[in-house]
PDB file of N, CA and C in Angstrom:
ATOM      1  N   UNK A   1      27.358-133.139 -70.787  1.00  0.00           N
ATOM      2  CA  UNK A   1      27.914-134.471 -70.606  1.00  0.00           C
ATOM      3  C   UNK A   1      28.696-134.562 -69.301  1.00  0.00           C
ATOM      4  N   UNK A   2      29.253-133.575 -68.489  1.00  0.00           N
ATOM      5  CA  UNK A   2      30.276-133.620 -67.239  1.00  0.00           C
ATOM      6  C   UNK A   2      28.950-133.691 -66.487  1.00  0.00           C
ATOM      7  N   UNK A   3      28.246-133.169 -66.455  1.00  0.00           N
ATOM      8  CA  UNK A   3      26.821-133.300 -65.381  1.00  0.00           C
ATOM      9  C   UNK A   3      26.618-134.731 -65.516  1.00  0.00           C
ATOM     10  N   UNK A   4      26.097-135.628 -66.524  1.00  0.00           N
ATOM     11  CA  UNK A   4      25.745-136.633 -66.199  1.00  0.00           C
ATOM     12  C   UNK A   4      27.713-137.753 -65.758  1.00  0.00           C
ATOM     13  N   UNK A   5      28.720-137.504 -66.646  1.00  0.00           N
ATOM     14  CA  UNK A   5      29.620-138.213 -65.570  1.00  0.00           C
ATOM     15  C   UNK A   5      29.627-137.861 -64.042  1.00  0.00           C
ATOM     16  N   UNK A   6      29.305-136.144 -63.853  1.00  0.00           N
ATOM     17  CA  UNK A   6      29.888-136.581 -61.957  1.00  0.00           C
ATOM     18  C   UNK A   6      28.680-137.734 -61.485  1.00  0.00           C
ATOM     19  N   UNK A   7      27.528-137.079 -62.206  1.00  0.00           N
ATOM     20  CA  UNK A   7      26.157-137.826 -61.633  1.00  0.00           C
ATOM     21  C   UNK A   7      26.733-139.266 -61.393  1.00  0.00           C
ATOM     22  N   UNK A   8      27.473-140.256 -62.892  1.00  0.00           N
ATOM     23  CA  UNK A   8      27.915-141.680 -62.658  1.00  0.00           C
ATOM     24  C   UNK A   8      29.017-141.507 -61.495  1.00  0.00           C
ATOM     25  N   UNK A   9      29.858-140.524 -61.175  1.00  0.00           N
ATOM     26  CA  UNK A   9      31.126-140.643 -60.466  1.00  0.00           C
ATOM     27  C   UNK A   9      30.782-140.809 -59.010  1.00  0.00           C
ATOM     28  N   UNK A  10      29.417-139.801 -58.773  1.00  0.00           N
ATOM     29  CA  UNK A  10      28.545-139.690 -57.237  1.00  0.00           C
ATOM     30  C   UNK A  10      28.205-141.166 -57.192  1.00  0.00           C
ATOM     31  N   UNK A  11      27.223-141.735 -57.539  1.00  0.00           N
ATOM     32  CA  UNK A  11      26.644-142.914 -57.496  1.00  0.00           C
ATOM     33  C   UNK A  11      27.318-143.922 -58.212  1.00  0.00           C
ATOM     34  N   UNK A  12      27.096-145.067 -57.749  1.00  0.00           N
ATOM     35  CA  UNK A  12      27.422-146.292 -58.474  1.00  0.00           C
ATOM     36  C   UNK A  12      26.691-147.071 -59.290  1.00  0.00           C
ATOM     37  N   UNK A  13      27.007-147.286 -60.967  1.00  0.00           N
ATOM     38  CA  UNK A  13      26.549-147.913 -61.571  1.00  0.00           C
ATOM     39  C   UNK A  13      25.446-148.889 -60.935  1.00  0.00           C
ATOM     40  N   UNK A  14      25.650-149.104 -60.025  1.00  0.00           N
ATOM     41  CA  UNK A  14      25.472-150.635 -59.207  1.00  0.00           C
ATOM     42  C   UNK A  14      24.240-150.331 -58.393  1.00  0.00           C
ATOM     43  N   UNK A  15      24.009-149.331 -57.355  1.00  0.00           N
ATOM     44  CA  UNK A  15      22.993-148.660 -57.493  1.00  0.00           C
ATOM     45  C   UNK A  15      22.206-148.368 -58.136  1.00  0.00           C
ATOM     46  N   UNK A  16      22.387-147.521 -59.114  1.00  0.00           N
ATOM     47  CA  UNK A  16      21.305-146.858 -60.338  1.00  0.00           C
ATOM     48  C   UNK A  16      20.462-147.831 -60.902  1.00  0.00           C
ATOM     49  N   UNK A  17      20.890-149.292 -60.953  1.00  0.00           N
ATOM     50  CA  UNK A  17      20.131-150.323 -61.597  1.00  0.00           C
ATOM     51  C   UNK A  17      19.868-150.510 -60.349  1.00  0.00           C
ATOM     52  N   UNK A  18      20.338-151.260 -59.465  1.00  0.00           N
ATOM     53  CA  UNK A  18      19.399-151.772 -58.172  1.00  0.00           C
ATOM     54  C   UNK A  18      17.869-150.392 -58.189  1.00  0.00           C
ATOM     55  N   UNK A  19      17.894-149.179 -57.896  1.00  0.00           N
ATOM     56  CA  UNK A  19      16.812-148.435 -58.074  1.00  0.00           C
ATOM     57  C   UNK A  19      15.961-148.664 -59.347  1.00  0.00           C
ATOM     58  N   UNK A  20      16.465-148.548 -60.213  1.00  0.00           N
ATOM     59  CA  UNK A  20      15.689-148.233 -61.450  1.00  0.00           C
ATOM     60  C   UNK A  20      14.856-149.947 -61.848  1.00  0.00           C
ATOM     61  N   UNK A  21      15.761-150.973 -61.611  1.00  0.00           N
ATOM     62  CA  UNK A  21      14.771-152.462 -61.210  1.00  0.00           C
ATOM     63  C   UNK A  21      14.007-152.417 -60.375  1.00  0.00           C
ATOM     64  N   UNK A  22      14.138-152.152 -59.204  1.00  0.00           N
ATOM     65  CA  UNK A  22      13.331-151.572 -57.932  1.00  0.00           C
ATOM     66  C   UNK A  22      11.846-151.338 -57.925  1.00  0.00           C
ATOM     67  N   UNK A  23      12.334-149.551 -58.862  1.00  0.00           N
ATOM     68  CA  UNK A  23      11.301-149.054 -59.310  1.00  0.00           C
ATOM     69  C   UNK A  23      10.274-149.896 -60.490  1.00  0.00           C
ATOM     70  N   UNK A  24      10.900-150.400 -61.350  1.00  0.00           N
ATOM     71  CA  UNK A  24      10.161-151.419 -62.168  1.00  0.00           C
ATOM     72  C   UNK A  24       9.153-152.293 -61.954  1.00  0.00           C
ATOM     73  N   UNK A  25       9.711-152.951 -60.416  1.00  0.00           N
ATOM     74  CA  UNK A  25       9.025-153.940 -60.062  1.00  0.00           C
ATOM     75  C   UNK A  25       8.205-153.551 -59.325  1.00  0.00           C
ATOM     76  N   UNK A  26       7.919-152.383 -58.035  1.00  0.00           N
ATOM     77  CA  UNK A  26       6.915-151.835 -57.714  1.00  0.00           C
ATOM     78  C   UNK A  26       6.201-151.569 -58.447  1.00  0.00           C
ATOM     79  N   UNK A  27       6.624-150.508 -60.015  1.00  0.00           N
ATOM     80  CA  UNK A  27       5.247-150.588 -61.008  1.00  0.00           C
ATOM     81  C   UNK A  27       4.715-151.980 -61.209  1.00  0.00           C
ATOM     82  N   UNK A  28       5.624-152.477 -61.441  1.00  0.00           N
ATOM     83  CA  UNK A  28       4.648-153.879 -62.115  1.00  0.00           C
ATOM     84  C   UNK A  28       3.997-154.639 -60.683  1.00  0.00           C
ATOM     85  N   UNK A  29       4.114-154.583 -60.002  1.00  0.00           N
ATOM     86  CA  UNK A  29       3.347-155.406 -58.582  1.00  0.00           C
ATOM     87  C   UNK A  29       2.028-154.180 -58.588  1.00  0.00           C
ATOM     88  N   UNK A  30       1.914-153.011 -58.522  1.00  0.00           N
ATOM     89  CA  UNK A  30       1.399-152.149 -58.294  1.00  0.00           C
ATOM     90  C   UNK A  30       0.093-152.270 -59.302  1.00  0.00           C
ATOM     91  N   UNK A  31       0.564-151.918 -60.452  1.00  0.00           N
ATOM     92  CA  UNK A  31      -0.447-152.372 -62.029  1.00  0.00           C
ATOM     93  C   UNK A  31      -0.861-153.329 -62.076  1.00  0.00           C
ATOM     94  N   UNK A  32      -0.218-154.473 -61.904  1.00  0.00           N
ATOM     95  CA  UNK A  32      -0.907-155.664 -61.637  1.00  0.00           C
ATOM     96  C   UNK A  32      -1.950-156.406 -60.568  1.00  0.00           C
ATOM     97  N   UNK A  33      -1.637-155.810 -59.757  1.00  0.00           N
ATOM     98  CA  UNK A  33      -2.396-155.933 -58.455  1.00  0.00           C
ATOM     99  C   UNK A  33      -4.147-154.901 -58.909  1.00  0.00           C
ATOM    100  N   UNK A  34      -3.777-153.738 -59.452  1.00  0.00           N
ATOM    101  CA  UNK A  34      -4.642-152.548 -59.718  1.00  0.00           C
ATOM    102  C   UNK A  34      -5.199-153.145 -60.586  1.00  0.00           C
ATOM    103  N   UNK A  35      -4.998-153.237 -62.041  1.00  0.00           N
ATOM    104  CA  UNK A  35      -5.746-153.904 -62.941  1.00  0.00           C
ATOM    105  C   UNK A  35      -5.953-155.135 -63.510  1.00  0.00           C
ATOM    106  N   UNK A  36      -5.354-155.859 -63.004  1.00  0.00           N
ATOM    107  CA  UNK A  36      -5.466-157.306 -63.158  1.00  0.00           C
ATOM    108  C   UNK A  36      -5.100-157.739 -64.170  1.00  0.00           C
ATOM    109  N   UNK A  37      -4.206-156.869 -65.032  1.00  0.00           N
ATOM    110  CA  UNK A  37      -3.312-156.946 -66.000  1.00  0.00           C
ATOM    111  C   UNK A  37      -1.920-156.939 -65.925  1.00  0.00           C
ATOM    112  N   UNK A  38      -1.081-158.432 -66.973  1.00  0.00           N
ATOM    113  CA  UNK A  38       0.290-158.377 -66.782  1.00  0.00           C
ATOM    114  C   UNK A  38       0.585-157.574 -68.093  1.00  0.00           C
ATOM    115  N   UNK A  39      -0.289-157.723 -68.988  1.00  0.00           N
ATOM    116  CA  UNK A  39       0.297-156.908 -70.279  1.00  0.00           C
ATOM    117  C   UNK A  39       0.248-155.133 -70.242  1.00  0.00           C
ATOM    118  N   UNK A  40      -0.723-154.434 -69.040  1.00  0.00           N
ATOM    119  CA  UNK A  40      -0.185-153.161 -69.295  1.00  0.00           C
ATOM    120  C   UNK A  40       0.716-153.335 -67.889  1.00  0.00           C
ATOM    121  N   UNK A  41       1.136-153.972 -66.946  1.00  0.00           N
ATOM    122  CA  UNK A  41       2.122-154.061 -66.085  1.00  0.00           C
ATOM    123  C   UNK A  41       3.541-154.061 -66.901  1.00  0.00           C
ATOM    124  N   UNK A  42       3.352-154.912 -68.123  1.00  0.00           N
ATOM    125  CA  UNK A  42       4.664-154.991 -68.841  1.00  0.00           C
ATOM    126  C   UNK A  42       4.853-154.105 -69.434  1.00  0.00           C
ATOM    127  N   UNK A  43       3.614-153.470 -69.776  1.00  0.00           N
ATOM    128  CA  UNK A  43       3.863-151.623 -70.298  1.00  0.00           C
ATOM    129  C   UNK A  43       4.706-150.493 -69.752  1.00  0.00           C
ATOM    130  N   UNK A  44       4.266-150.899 -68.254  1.00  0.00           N
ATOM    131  CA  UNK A  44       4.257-149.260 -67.068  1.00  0.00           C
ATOM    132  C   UNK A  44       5.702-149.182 -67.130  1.00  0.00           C
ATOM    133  N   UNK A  45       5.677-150.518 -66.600  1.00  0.00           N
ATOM    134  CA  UNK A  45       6.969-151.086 -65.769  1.00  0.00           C
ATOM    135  C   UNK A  45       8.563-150.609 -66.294  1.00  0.00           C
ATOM    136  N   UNK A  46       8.986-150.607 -67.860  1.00  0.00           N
ATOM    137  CA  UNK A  46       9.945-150.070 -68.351  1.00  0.00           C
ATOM    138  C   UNK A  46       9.829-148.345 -68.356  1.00  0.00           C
ATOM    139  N   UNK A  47       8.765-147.903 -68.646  1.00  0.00           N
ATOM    140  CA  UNK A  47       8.764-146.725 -68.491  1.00  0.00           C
ATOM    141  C   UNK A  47       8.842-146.255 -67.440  1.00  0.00           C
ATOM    142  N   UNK A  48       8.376-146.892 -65.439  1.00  0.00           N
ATOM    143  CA  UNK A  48       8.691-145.841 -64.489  1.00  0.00           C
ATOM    144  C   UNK A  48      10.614-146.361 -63.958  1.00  0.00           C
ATOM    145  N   UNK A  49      11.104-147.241 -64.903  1.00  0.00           N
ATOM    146  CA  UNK A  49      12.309-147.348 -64.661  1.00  0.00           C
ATOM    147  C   UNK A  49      13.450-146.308 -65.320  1.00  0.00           C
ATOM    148  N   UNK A  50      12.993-146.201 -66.329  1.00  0.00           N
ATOM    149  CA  UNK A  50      13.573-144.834 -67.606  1.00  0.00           C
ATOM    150  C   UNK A  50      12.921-143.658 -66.579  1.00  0.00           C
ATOM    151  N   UNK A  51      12.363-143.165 -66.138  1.00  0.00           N
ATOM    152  CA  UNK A  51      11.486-142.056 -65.544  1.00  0.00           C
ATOM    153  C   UNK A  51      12.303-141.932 -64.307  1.00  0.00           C
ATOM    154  N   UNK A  52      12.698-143.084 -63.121  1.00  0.00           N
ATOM    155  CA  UNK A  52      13.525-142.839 -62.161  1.00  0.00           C
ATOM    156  C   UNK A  52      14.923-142.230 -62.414  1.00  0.00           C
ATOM    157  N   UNK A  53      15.476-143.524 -63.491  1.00  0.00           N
ATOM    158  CA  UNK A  53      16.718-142.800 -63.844  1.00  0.00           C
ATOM    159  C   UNK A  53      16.985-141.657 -64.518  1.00  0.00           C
ATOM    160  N   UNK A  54      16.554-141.235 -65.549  1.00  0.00           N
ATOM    161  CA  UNK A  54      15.717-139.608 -65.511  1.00  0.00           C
ATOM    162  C   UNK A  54      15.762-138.496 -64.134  1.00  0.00           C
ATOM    163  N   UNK A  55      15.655-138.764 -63.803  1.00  0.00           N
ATOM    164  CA  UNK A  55      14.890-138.245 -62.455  1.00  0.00           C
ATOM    165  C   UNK A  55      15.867-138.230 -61.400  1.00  0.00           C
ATOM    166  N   UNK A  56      16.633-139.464 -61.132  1.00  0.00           N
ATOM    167  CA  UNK A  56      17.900-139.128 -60.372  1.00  0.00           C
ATOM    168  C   UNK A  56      19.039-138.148 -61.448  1.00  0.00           C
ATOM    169  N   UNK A  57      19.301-137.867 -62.638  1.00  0.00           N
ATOM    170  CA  UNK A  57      20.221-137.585 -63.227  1.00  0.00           C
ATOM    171  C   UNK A  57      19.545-135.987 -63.165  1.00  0.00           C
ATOM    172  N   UNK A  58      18.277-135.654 -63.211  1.00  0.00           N
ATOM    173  CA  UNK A  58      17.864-134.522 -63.419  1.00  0.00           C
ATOM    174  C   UNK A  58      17.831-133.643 -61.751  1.00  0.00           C
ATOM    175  N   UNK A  59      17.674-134.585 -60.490  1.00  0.00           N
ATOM    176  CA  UNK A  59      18.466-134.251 -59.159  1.00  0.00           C
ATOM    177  C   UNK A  59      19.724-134.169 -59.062  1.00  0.00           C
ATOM    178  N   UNK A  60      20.647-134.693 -59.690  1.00  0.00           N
ATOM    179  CA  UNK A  60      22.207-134.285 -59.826  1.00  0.00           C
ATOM    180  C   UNK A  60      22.659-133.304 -60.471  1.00  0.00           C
ATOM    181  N   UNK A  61      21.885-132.968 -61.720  1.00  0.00           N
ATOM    182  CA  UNK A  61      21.901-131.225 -62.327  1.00  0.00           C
ATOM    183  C   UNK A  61      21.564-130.668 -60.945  1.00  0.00           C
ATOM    184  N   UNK A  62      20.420-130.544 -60.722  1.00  0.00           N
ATOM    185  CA  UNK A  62      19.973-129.210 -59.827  1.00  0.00           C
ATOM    186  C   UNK A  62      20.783-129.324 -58.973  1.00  0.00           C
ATOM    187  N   UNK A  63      21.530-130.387 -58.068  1.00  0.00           N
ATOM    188  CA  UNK A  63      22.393-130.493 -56.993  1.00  0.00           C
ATOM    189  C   UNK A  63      23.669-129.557 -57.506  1.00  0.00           C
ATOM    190  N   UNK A  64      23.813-129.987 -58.285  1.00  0.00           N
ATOM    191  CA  UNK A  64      25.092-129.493 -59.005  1.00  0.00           C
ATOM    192  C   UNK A  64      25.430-127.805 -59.326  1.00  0.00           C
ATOM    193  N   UNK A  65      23.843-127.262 -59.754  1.00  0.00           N
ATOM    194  CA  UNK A  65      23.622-126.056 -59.973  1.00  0.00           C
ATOM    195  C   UNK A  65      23.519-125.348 -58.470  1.00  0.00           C
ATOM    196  N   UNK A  66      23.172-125.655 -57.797  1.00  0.00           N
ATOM    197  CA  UNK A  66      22.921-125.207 -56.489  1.00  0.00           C
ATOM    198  C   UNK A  66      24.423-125.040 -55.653  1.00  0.00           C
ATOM    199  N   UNK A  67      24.936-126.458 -55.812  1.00  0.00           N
ATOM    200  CA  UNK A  67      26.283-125.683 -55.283  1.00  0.00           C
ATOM    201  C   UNK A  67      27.567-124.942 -55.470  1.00  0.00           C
ATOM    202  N   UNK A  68      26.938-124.935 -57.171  1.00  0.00           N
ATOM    203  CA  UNK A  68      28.245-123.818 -58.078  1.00  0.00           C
ATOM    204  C   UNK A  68      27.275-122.714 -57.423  1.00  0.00           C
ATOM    205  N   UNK A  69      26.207-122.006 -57.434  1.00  0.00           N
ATOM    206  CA  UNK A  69      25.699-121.036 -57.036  1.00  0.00           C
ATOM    207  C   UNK A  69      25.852-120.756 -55.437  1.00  0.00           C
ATOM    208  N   UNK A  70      26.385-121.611 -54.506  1.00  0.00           N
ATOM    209  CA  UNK A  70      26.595-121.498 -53.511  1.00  0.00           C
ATOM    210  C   UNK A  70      28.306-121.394 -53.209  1.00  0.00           C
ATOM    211  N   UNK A  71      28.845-121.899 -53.894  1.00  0.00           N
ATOM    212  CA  UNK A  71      30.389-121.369 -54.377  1.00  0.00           C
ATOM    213  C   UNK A  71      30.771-120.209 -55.197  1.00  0.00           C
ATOM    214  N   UNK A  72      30.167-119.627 -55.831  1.00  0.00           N
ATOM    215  CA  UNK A  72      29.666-118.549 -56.186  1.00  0.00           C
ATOM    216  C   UNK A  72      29.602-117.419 -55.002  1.00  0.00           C
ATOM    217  N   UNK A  73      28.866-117.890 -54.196  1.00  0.00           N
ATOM    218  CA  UNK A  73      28.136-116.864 -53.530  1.00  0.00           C
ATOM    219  C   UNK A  73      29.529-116.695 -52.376  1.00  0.00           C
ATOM    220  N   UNK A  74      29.871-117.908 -52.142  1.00  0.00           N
ATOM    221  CA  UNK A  74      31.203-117.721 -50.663  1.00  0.00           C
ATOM    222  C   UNK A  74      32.152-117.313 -51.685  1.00  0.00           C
ATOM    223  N   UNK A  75      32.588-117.152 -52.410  1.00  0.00           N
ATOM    224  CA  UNK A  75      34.118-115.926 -53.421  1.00  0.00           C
ATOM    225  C   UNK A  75      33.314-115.468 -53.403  1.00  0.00           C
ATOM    226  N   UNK A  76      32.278-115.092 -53.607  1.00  0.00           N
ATOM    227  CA  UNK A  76      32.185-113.177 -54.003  1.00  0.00           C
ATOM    228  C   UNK A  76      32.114-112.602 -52.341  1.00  0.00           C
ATOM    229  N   UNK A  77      31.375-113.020 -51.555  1.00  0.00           N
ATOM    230  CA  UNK A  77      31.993-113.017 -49.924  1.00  0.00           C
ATOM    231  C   UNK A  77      33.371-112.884 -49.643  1.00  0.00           C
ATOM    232  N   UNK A  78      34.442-113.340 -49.725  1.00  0.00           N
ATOM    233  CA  UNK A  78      35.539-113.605 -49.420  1.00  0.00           C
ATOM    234  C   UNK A  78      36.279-112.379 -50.201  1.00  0.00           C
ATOM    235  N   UNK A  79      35.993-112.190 -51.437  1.00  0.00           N
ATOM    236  CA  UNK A  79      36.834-111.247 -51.935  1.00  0.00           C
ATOM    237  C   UNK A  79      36.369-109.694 -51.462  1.00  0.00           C
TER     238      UNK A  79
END
């Protein structure tokens, strides 16, 4: 749960939806344009928005892991 608050503390609420609508609406322009369908556009479309935000929260773990392991690495240097 502290992984996903810094994740909210890094970014702004305000952001995360501007992307994750973003992303929505490229699926749905994208699907729609492709298959000439609004009903699986209305399909895609919530799911590659859940999938971004996903996806940024699962780049803020690894960010996160990477630089305890890199703080890690400068103390055991130092001492």
């Amino acid at each position: 749960m502290m992984k996903i608050n810094s994740f909210l503390k890094i970014f702004d609420r305000e952001l995360i939806e501007i992307l994750a609508l973003n992303a929505a609406g490229i699926a749905f322009l994208l699907v729609h344009f492709y298959a000439y369908s609004v009903e699986k556009a209305l399909l895609v479309s919530p799911v590659i928005s859940v999938s971004v935000f996903l996806g940024l929260i699962g780049v803020a773990q690894l960010l996160s892991k990477a630089f305890d392991l890199i703080e890690k690495g400068s103390s055991l240097l130092r001492s």
